[in-house]
N, C-alpha and C. Protein backbone atom coordinates (compact mmCIF):
# COMPACT_ATOMS: atom_id res chain seq x y z
N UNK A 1 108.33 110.57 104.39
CA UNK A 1 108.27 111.98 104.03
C UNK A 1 107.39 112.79 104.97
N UNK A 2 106.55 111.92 106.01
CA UNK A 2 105.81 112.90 106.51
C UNK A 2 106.34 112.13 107.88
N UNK A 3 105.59 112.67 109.50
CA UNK A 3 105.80 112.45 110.67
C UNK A 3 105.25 111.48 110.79
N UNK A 4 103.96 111.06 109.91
CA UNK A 4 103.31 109.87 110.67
C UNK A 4 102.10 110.24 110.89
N UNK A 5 101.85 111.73 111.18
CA UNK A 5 100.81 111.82 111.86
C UNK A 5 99.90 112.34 110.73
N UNK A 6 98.30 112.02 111.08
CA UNK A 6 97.04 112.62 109.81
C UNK A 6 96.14 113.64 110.58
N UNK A 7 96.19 114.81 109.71
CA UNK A 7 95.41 115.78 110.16
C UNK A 7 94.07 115.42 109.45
N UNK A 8 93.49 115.62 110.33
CA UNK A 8 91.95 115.98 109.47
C UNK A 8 91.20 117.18 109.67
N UNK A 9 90.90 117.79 108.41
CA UNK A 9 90.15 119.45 108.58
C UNK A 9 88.66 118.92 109.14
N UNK A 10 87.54 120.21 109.34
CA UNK A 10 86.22 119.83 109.93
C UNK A 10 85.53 119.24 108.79
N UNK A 11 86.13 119.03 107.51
CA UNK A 11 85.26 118.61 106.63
C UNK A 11 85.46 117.06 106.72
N UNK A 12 86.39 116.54 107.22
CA UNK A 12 87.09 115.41 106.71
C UNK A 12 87.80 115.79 105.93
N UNK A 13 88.52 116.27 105.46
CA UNK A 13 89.58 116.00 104.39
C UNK A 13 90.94 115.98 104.92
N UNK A 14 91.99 114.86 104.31
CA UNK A 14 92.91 114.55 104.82
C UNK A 14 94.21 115.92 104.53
N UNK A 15 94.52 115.99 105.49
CA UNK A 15 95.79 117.35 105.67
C UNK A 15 97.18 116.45 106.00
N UNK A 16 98.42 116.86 105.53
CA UNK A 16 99.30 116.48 105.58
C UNK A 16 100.89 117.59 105.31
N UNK A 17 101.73 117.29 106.30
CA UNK A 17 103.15 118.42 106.10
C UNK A 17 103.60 117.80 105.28
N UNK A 18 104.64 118.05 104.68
CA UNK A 18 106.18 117.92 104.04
C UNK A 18 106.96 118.47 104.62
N UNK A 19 108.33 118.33 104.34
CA UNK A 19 109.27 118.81 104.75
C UNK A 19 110.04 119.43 103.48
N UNK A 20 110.24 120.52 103.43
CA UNK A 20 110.74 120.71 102.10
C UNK A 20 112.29 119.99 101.31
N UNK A 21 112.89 119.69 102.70
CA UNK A 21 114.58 119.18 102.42
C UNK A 21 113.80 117.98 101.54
N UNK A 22 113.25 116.67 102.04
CA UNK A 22 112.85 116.00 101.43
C UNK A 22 112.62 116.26 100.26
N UNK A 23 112.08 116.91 99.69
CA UNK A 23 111.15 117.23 98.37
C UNK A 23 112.47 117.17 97.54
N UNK A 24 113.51 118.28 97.85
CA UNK A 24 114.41 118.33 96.95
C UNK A 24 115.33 117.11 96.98
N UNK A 25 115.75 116.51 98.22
CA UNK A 25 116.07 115.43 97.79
C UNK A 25 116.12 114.30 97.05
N UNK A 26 114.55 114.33 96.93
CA UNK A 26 114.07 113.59 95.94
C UNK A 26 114.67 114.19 94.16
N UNK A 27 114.30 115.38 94.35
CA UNK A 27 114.65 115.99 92.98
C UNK A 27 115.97 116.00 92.57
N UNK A 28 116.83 115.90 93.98
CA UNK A 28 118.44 115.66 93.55
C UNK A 28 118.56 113.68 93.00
N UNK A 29 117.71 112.85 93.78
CA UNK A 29 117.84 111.26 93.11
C UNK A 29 117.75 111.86 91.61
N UNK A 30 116.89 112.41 91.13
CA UNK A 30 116.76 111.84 89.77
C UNK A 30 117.47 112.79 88.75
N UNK A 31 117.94 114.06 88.99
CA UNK A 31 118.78 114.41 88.18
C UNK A 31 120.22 113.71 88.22
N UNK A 32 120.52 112.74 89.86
CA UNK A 32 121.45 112.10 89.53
C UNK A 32 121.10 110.55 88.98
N UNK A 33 120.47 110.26 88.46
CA UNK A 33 119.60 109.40 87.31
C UNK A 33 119.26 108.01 88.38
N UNK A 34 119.08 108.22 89.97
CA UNK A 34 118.64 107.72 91.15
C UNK A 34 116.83 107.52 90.64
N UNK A 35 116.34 106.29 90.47
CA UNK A 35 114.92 106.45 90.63
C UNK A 35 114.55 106.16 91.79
N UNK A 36 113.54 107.27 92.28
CA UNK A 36 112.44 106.96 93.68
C UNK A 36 111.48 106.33 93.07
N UNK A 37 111.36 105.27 94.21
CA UNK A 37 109.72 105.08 93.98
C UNK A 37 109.12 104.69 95.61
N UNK A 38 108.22 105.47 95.75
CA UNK A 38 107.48 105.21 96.75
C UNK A 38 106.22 104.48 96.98
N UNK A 39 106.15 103.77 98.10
CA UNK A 39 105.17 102.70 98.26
C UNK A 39 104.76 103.07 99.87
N UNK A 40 103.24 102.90 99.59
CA UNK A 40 103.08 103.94 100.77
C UNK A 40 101.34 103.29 101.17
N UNK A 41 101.16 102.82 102.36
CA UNK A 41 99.85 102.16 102.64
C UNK A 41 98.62 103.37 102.41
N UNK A 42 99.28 104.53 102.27
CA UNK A 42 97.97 105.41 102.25
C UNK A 42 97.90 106.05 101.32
N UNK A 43 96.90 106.44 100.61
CA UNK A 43 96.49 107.45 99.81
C UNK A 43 95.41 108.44 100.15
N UNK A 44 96.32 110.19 99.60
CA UNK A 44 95.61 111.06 99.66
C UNK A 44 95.95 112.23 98.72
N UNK A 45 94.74 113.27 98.82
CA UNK A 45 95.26 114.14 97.79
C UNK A 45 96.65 114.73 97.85
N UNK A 46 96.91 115.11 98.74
CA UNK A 46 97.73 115.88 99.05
C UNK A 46 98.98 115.46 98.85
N UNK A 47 99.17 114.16 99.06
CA UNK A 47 100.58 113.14 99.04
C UNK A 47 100.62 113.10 97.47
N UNK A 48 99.91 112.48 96.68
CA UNK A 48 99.28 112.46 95.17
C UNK A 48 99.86 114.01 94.68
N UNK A 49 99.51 115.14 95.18
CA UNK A 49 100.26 115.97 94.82
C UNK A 49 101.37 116.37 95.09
N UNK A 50 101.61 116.08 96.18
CA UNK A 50 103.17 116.15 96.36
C UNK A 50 103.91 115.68 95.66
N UNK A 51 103.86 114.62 95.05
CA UNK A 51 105.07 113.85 94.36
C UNK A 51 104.37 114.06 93.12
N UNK A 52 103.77 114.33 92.29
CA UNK A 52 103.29 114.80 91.33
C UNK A 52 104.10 115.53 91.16
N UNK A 53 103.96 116.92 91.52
CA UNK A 53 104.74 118.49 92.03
C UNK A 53 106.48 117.94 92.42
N UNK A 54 107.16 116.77 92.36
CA UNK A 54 107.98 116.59 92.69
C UNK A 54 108.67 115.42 91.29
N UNK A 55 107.96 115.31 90.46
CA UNK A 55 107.97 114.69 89.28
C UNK A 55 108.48 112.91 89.96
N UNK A 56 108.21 112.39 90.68
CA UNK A 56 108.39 110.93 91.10
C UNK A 56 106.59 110.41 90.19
N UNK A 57 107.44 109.18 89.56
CA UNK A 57 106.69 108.30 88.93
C UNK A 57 106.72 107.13 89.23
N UNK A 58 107.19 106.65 89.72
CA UNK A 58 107.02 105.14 90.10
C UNK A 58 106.22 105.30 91.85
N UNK A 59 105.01 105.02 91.77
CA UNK A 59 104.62 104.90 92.98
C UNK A 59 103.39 104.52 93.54
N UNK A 60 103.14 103.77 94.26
CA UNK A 60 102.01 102.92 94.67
C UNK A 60 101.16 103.12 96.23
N UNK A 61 100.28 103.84 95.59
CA UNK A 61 99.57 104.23 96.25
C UNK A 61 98.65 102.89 97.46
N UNK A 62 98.45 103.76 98.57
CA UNK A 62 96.93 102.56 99.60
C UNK A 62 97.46 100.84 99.85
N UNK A 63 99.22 100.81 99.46
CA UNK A 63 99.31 99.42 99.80
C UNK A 63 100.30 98.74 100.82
N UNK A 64 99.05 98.26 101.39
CA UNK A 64 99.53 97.50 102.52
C UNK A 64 100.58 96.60 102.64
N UNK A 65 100.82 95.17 101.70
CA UNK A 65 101.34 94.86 101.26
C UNK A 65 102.39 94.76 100.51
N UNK A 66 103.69 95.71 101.06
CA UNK A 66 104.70 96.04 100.30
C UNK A 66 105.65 95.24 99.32
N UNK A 67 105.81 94.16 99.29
CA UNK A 67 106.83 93.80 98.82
C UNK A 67 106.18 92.93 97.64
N UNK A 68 104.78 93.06 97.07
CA UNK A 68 104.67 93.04 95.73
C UNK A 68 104.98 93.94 94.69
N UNK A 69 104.69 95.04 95.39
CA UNK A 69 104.95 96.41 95.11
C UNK A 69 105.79 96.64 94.23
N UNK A 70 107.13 96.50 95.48
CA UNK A 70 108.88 96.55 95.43
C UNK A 70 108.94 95.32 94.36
N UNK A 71 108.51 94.21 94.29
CA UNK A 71 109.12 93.36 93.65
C UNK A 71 108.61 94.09 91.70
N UNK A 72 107.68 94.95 91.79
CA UNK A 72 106.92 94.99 90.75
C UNK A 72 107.70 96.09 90.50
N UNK A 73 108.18 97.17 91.08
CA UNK A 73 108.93 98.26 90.46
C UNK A 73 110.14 97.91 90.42
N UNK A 74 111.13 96.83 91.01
CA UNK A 74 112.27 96.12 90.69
C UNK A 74 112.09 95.76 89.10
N UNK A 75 111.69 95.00 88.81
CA UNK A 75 111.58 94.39 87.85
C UNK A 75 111.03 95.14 86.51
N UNK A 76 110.12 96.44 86.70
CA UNK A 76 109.87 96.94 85.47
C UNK A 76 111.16 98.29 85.22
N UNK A 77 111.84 98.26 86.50
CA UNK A 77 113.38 99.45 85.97
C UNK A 77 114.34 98.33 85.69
N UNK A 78 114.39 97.03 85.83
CA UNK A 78 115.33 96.10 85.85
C UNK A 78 116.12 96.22 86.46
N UNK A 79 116.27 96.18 88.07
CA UNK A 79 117.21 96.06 89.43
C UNK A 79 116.74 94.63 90.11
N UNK A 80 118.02 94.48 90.27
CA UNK A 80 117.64 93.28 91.53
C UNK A 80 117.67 93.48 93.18
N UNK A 81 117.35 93.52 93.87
CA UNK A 81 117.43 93.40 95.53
C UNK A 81 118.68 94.16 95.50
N UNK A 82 119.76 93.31 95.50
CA UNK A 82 121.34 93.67 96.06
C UNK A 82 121.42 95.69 95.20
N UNK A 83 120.27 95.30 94.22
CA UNK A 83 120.95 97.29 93.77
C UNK A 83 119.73 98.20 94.45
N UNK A 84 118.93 97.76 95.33
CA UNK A 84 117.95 98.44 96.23
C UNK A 84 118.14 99.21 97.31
N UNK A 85 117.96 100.37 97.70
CA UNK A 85 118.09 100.90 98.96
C UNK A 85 116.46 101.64 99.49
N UNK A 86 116.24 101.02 100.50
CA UNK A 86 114.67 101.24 101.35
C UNK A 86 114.97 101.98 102.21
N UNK A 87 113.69 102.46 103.04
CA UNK A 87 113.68 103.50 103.87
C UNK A 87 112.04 102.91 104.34
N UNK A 88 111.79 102.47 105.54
CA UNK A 88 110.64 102.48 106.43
C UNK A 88 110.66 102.29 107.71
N UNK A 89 109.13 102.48 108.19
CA UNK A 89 109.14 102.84 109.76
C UNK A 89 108.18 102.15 110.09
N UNK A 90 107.99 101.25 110.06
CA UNK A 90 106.62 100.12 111.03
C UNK A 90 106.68 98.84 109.81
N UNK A 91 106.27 97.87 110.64
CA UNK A 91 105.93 96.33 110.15
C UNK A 91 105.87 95.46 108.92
N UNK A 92 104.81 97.16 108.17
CA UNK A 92 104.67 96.77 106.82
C UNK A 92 105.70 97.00 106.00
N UNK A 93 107.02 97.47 105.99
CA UNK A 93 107.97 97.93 105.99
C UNK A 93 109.27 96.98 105.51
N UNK A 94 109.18 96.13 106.83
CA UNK A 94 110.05 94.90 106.98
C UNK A 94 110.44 93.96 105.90
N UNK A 95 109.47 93.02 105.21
CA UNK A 95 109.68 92.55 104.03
C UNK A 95 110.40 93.23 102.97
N UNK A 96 110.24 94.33 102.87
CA UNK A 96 111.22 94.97 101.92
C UNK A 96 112.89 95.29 102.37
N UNK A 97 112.57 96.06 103.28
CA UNK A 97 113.82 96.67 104.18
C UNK A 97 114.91 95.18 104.51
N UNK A 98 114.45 93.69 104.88
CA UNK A 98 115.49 92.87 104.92
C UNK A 98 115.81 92.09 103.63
N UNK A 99 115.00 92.56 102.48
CA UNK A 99 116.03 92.41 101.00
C UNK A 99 116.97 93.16 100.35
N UNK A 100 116.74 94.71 101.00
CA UNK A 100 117.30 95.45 100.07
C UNK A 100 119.01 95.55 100.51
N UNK A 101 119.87 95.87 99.49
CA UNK A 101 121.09 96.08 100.07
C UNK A 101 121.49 96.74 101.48
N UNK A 102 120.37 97.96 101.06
CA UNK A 102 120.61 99.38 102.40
C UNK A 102 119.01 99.52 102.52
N UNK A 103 118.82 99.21 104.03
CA UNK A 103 117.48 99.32 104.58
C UNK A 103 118.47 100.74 106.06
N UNK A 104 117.51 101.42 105.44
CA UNK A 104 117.22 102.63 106.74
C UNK A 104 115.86 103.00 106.78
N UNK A 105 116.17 103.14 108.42
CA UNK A 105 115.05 103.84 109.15
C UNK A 105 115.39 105.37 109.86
N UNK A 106 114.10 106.14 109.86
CA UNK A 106 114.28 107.06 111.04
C UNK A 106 114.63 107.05 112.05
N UNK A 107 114.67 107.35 113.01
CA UNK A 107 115.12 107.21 114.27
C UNK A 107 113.73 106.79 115.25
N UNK A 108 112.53 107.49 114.95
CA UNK A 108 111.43 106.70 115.82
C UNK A 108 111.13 106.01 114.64
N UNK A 109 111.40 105.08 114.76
CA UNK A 109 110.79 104.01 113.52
C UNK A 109 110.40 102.85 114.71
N UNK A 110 109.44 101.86 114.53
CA UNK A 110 109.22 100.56 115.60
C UNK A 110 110.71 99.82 115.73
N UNK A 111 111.05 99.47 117.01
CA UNK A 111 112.39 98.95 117.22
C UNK A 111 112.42 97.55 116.15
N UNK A 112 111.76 97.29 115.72
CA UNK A 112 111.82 95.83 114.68
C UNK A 112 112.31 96.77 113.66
N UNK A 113 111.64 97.60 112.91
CA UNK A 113 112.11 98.29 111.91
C UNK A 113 113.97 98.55 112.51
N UNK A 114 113.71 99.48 113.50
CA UNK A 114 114.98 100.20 113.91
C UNK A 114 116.45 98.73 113.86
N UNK A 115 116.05 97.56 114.52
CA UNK A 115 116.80 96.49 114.54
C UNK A 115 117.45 96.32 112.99
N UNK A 116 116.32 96.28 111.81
CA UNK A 116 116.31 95.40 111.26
C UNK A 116 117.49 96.33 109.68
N UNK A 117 117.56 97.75 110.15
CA UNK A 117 118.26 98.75 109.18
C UNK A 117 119.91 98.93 109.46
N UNK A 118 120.01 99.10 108.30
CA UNK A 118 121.93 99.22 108.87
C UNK A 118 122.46 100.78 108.90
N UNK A 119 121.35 101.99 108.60
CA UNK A 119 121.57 103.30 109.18
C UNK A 119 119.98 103.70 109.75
N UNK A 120 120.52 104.44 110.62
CA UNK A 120 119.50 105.04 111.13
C UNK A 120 119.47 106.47 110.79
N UNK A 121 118.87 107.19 110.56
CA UNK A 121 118.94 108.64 110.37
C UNK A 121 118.82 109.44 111.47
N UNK A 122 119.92 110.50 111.50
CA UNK A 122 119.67 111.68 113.15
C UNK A 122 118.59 112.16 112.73
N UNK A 123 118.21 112.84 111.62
CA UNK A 123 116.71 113.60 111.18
C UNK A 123 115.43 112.61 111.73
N UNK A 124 114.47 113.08 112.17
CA UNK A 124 113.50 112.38 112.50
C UNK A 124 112.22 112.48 110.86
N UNK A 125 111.24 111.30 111.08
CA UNK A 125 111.02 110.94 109.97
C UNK A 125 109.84 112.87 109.92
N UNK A 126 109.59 113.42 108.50
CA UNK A 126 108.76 114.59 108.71
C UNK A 126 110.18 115.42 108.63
N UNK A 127 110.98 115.27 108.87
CA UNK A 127 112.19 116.85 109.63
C UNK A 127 113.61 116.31 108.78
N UNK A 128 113.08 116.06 107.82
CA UNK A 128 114.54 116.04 106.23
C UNK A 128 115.32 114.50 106.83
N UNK A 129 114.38 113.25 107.28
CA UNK A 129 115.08 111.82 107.52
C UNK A 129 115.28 111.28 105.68
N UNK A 130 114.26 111.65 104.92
CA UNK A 130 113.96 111.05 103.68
C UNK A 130 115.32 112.27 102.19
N UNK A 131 115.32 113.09 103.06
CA UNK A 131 116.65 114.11 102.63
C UNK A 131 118.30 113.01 102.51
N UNK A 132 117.89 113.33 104.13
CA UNK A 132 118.63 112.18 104.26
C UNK A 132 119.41 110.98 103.99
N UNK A 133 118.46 110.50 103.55
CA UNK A 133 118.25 108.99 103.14
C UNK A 133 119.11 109.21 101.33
N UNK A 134 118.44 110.41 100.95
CA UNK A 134 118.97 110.52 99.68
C UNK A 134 120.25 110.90 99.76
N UNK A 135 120.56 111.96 100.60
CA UNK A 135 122.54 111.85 100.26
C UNK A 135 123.21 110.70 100.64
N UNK A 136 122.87 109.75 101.17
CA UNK A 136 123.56 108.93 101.35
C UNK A 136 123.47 107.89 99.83
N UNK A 137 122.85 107.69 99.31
CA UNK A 137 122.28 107.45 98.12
C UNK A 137 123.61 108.21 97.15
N UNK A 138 123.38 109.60 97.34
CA UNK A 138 123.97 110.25 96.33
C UNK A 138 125.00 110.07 97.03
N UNK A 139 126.20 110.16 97.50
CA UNK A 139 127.11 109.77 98.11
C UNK A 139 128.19 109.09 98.13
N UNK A 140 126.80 107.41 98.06
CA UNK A 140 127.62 106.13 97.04
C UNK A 140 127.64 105.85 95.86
N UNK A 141 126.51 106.61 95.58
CA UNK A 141 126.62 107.01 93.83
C UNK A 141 127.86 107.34 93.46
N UNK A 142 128.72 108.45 94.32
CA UNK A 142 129.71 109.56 93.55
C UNK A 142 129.28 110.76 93.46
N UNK A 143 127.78 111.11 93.04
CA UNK A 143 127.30 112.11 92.59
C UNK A 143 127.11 113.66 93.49
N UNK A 144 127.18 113.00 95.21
CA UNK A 144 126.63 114.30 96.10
C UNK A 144 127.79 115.69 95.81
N UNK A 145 128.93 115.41 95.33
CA UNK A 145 129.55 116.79 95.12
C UNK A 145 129.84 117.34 94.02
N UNK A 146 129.15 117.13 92.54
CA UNK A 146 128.44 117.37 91.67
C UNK A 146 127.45 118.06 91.81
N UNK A 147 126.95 117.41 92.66
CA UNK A 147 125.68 117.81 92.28
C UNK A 147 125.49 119.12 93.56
N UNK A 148 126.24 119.41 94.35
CA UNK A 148 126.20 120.57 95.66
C UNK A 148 126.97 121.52 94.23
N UNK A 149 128.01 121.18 93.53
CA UNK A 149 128.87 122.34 93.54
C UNK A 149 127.79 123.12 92.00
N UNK A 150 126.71 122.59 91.47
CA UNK A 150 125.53 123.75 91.00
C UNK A 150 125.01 124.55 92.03
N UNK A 151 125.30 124.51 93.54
CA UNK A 151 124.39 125.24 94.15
C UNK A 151 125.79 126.27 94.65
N UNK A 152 126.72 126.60 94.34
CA UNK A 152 127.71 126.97 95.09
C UNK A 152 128.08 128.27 94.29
């Protein structure tokens, strides 16, 4: 959802973009009854509010270690692997991304990541890749032209 990159103000405090396509994307998973959950090595306010402000509940903050994570939010929505679709961009990433049915990456994602996904996204990660990620989601759902023709 973001570029990657961490701003820091003169106080220290951590600063961070969004992209707005993202945001709603997200908001289109779950009215099409799609749960996000994000797992994410860092925590900050700002991210914490973002998805707050974006009503996503399943999500695990500061961990490195992904695929306890994933195995822990699999199992408390009751999905297995084969009904999973991931989205990451570096190392920590990997363990998840080669269980899930549909592993995508951004387009600068580490070429291990980039190898290891069966779409890549034209959006770069920060610039609507995680938008993205969701119509394709909604898509194979059935749901993406449903759910466009409320906006029409």
């Amino acid at each position: 959802m973001t570029d990657g990159g961490i701003l820091f103000s003169d106080e220290g405090e951590t600063l961070k973009r969004f992209h707005i396509l993202d945001g709603l994307g997200l908001k289109l998973l779950q009215r099409a009854g799609i749960t996000p959950v994000v797992i994410t090595g860092r925590d900050s306010r700002p991210l914490r509010r973002r998805l707050e402000a974006l009503g996503v509940q399943h999500v695990h903050y500061g961990t490195e270690e992904k695929l306890p994570a994933a195995q822990a939010s699999l199992a408390a929505l009751g999905f297995e692997w084969a009904q999973a679709a991931a989205m990451g961009d570096d190392w920590p990433d990997l363990p998840v991304l080669r269980r899930v049915a549909l592993p995508v990456a951004p387009p600068h994602a580490h070429i291990e990541v980039r190898a290891c996904a069966r779409h890549v996204t034209q959006a770069a990660a920060g610039q609507g890749a995680a938008r993205e990620f969701c119509d394709l989601l909604l898509v194979a759902s059935g749901q993406y032209a449903q759910l466009l023709e409320a906006y029409r």
